[in-house]
Protein backbone atom coordinates (compact mmCIF):
# COMPACT_ATOMS: atom_id res chain seq x y z
CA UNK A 1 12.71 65.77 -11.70
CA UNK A 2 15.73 68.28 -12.05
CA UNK A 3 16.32 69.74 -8.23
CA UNK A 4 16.81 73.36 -9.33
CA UNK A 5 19.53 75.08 -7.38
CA UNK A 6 17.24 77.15 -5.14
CA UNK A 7 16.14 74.23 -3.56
CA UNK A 8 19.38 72.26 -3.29
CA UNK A 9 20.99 75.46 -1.66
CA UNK A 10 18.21 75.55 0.39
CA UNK A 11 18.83 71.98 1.37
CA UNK A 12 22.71 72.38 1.80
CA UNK A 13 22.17 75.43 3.67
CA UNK A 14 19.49 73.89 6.06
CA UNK A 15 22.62 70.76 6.77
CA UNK A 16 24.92 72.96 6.97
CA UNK A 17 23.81 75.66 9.74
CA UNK A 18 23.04 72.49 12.01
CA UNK A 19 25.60 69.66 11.46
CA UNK A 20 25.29 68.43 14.89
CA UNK A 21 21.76 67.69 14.84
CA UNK A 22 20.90 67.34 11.13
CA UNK A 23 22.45 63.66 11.64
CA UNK A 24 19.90 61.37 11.12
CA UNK A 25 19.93 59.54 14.01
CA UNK A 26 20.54 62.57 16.75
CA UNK A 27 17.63 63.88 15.00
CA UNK A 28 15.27 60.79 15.78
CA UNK A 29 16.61 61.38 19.15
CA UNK A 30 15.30 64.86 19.60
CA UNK A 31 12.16 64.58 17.91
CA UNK A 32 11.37 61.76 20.00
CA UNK A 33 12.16 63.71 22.74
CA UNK A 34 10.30 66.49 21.91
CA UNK A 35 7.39 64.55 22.11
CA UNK A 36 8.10 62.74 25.11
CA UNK A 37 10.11 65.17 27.11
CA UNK A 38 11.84 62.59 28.46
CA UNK A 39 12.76 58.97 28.30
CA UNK A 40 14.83 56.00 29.66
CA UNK A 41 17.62 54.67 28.07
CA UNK A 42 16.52 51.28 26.94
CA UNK A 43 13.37 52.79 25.73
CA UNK A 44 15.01 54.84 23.46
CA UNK A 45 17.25 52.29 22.05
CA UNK A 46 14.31 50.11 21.47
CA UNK A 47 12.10 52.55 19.66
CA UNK A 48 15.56 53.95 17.60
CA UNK A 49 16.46 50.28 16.74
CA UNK A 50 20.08 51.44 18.19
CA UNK A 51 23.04 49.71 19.85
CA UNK A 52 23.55 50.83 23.13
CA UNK A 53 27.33 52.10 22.15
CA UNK A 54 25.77 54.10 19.07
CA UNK A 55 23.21 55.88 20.89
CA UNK A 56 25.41 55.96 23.95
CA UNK A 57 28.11 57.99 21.79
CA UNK A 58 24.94 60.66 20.12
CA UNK A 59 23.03 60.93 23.66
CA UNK A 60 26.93 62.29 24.79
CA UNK A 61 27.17 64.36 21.91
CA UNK A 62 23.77 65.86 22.30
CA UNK A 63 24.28 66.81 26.14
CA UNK A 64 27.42 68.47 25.50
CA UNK A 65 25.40 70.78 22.97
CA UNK A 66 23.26 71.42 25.56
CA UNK A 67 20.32 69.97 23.93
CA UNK A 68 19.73 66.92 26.24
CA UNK A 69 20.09 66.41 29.74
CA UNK A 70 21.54 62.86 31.22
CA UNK A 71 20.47 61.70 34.75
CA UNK A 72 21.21 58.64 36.41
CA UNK A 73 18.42 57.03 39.22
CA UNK A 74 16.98 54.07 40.76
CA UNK A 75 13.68 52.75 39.68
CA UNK A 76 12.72 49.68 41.23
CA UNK A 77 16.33 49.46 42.76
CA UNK A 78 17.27 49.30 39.40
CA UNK A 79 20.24 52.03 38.12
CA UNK A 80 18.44 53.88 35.20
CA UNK A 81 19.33 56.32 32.89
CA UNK A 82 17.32 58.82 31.61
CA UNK A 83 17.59 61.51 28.51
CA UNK A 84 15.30 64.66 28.81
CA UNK A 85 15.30 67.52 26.32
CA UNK A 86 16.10 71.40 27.44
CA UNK A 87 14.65 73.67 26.59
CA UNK A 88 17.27 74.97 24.03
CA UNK A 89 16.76 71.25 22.73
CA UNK A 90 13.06 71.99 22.05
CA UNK A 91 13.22 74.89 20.46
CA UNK A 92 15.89 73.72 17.52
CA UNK A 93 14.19 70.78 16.94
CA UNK A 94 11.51 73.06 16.85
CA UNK A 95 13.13 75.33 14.39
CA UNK A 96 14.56 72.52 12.78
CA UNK A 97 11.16 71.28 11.59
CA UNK A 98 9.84 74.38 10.67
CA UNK A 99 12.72 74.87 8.34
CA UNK A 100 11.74 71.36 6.79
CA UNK A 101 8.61 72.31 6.34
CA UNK A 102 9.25 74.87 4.59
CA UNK A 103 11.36 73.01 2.09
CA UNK A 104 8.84 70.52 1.47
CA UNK A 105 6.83 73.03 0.77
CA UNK A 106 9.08 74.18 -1.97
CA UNK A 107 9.12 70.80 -3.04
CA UNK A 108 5.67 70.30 -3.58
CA UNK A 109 4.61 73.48 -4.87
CA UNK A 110 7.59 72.93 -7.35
CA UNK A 111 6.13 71.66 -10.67
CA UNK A 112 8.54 68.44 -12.60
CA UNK A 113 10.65 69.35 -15.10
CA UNK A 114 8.61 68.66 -18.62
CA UNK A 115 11.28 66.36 -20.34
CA UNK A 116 10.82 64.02 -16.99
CA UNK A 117 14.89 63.16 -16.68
CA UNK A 118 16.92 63.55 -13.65
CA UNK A 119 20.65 65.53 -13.65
């Protein structure tokens, strides 16, 4: 199927207005989040499949957008860390998926080219 360029601009434009957070894996974070409102470090890694360095480095990145707050507490005199999503954080990843949505949308309302072959 030929991607027409209304829906690869839409696309670009969509990575584009949101580089920050249209990376894959700081996106898992906040739509995990946005579910959970909050969870603990080694949950996240766990459900993410991350190193602790990697999502270490995007949990930073995502606080200093303001999109994630970091706290540090005991639980069970255990030092744990915990990642909860502001509201700011909600309502991109809100937007964020609504955008999507709306692409797919294109997508599948978007009939295949007839000759079948890709460009």
């Amino acid at each position: 199927m030929k991607l027409d360029g209304n829906l690869l601009s839409t696309l670009v434009g969509l990575m584009e207005e949101d580089r920050e957070t249209m990376v894959p894996t700081r996106l898992s974070i906040l739509v995990y989040l946005y579910f959970t409102q909050n969870a603990t470090f080694p949950v996240l890694q766990k459900k993410l499949g991350l190193t602790s360095g990697n999502l270490s480095s995007h949990l930073r990145k995502l606080e200093e957008l303001g999109l994630i707050r970091i706290s540090k507490r005991f639980v069970d005199l255990k030092p744990t860390t915990f990642a909860v999503i502001t509201i700011e954080g909600a309502e991109r990843v809100k937007s964020q998926m609504i955008r999507l949505r709306e692409l797919v949308s294109l997508v599948i309302e978007k009939e295949p080219s007839e000759s079948g072959k890709q460009t």
